[in-house]
N, C-alpha and C. Protein backbone atom coordinates (compact mmCIF):
# COMPACT_ATOMS: atom_id res chain seq x y z
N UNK A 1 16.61 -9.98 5.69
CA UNK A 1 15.63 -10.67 4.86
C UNK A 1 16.37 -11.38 3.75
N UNK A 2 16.07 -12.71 3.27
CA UNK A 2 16.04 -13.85 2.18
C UNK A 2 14.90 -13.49 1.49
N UNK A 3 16.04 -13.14 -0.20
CA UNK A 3 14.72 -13.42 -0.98
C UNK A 3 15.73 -14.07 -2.24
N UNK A 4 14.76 -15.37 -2.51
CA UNK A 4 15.07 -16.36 -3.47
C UNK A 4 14.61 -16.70 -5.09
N UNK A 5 14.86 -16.94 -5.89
CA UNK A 5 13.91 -16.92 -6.84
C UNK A 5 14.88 -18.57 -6.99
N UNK A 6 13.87 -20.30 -6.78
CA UNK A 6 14.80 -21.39 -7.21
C UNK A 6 13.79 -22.03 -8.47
N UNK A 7 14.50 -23.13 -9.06
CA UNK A 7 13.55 -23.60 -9.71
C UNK A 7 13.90 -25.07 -9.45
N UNK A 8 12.80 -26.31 -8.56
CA UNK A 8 12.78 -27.16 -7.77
C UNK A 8 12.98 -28.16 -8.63
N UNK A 9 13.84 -29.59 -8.72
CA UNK A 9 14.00 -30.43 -9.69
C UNK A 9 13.21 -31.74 -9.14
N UNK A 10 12.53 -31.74 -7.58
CA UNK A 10 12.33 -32.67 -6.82
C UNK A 10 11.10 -31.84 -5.99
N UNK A 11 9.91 -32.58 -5.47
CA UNK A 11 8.81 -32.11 -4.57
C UNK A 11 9.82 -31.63 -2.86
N UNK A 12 11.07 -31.98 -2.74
CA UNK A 12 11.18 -31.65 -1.37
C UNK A 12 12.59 -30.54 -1.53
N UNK A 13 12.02 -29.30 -0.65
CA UNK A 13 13.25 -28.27 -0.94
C UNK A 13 13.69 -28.21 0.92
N UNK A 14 15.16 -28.06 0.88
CA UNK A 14 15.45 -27.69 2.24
C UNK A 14 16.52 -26.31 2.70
N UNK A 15 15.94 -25.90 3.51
CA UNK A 15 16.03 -24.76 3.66
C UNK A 15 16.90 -24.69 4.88
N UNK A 16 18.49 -23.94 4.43
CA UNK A 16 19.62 -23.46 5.58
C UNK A 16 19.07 -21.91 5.52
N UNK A 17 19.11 -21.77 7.44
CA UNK A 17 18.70 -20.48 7.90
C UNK A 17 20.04 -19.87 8.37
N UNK A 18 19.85 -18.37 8.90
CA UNK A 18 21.42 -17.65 9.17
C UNK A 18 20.89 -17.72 10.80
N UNK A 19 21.80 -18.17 11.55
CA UNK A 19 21.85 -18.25 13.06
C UNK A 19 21.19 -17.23 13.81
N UNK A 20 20.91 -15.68 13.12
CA UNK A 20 20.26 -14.91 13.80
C UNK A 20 18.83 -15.13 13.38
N UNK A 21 18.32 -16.21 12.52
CA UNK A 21 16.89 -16.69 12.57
C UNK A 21 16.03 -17.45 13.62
N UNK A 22 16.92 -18.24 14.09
CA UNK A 22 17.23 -19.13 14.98
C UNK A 22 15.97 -18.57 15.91
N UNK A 23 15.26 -19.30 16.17
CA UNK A 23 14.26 -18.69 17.63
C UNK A 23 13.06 -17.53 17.08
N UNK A 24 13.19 -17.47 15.91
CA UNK A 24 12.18 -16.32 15.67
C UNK A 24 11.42 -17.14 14.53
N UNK A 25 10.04 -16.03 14.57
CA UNK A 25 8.94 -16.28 13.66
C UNK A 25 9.43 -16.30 12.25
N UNK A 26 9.61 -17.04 11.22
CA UNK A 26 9.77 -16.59 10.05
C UNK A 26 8.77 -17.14 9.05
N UNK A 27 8.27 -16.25 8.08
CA UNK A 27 7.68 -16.76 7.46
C UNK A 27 8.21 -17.21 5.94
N UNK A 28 7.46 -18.07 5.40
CA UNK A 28 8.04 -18.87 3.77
C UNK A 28 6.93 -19.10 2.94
N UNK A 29 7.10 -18.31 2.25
CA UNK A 29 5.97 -18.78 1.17
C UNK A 29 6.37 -19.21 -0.07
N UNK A 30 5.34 -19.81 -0.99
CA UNK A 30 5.46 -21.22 -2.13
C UNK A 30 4.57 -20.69 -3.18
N UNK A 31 5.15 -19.96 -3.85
CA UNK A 31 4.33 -19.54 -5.17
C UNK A 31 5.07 -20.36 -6.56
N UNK A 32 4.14 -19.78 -7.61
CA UNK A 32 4.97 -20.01 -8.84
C UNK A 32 4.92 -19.03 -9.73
N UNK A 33 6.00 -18.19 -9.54
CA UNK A 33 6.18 -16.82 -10.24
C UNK A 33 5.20 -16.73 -11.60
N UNK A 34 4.91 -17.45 -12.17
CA UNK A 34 3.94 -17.52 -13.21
C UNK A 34 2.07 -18.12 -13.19
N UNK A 35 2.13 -17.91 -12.07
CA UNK A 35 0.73 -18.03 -11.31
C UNK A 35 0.20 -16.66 -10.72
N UNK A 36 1.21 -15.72 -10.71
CA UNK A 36 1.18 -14.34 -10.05
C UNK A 36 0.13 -13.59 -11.03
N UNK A 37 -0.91 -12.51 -10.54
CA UNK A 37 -1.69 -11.92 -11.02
C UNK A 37 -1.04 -10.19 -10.65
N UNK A 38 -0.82 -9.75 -11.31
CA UNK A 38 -0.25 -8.72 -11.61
C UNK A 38 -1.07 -7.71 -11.84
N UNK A 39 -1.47 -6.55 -10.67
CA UNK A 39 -2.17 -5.36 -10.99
C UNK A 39 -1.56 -4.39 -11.46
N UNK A 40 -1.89 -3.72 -12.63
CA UNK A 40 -0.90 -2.29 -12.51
C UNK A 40 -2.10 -1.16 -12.69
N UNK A 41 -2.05 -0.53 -11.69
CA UNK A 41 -2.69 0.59 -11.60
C UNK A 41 -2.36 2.15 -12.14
N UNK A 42 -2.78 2.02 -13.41
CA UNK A 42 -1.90 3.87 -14.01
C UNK A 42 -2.30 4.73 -13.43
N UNK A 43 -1.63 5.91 -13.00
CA UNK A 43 -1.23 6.92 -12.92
C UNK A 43 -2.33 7.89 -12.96
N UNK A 44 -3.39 8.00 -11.73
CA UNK A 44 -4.17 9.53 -11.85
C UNK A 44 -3.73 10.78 -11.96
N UNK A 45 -4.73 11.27 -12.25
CA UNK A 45 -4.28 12.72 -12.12
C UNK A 45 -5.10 13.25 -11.42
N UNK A 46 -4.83 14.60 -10.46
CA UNK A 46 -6.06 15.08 -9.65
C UNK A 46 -7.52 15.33 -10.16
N UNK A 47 -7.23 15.80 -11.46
CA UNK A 47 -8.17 16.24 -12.03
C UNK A 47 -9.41 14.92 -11.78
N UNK A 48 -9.07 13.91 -12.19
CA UNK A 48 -9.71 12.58 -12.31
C UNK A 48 -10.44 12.22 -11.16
N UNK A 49 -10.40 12.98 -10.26
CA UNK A 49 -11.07 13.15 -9.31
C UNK A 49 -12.74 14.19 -8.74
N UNK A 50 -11.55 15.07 -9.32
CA UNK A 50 -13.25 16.34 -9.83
C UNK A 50 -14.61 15.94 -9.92
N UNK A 51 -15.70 16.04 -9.03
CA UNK A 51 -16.56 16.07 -9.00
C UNK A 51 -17.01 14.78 -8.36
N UNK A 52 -16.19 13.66 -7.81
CA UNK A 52 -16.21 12.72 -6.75
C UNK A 52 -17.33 12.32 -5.72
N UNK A 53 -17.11 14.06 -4.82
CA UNK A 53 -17.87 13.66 -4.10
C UNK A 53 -19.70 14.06 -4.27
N UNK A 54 -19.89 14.61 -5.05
CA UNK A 54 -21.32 14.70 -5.80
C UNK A 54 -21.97 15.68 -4.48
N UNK A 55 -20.95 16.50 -4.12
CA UNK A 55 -22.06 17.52 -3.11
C UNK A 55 -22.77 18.41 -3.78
N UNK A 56 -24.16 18.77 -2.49
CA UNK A 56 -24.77 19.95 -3.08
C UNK A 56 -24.21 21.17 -2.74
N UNK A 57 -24.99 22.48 -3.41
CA UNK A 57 -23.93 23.59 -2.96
C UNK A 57 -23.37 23.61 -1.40
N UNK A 58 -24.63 23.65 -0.67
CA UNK A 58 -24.81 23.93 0.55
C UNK A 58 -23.72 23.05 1.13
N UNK A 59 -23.24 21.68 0.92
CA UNK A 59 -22.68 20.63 1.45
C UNK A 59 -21.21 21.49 0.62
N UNK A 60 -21.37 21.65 -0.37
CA UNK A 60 -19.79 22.18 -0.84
C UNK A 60 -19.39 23.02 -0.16
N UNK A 61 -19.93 24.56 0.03
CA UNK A 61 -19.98 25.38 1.09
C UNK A 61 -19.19 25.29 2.52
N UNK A 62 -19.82 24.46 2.90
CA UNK A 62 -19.41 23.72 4.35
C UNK A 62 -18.03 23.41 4.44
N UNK A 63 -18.12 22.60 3.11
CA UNK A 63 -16.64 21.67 3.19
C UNK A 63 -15.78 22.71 2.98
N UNK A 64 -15.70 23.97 1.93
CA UNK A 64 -14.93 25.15 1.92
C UNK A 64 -14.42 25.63 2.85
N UNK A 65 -15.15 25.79 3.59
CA UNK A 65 -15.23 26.29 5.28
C UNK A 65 -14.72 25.78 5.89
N UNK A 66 -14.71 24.29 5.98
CA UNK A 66 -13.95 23.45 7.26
C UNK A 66 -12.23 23.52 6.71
N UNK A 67 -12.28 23.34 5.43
CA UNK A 67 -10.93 23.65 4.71
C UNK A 67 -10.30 24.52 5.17
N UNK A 68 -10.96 25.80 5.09
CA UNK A 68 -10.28 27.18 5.17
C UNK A 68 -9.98 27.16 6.95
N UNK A 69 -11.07 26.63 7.53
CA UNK A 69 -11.06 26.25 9.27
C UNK A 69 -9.82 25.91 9.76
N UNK A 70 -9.83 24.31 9.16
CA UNK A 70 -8.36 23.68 9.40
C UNK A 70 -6.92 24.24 9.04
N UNK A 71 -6.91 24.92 7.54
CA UNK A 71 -5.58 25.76 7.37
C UNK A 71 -5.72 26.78 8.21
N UNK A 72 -6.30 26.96 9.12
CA UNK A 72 -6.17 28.44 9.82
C UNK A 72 -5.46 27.99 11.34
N UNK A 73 -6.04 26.68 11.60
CA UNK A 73 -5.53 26.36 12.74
C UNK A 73 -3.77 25.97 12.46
N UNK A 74 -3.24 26.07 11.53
CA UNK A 74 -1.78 25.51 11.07
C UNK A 74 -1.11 26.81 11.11
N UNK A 75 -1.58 28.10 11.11
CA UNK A 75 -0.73 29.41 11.25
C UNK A 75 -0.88 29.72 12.79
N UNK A 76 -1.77 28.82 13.66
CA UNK A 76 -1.64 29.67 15.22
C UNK A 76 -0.41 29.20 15.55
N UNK A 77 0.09 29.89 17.10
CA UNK A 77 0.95 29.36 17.60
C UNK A 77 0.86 28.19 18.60
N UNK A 78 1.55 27.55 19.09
CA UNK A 78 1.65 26.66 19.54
C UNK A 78 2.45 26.08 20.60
């Protein structure tokens, strides 16, 4: 992989490839590093999660169960 950062003095840029490009798909894209929208997503914590899925007991219950279900199937043999 080519990765470039240029800054263009003219509308036409030309582009030398490495011989093992030759014949294959490549893709090129045309941004302007200062057009970029930048997400930054901080840092959860589990906790921040707590109470998510808004079950009732009965539905919590269940899900306990299938929990405890599935870790049980990870100690059989195999």
């Amino acid at each position: 992989m080519i990765r470039t950062i240029i800054t263009p003095d003219k509308e036409n840029i030309s582009i030398d490839l490495p011989k093992a490009y030759i014949g294959k798909q490549i893709e090129v894209l045309v941004y302007a590093v200062d057009e970029l929208n930048e997400v930054k997503n901080p840092k959860k914590k589990h906790s921040d999660f707590r109470g998510s899925l808004n079950l009732t007991d009965q539905q919590y219950k269940e899900f306990q169960q299938y929990i405890i279900d599935s870790r049980n199937e990870w100690e059989r043999d195999i």
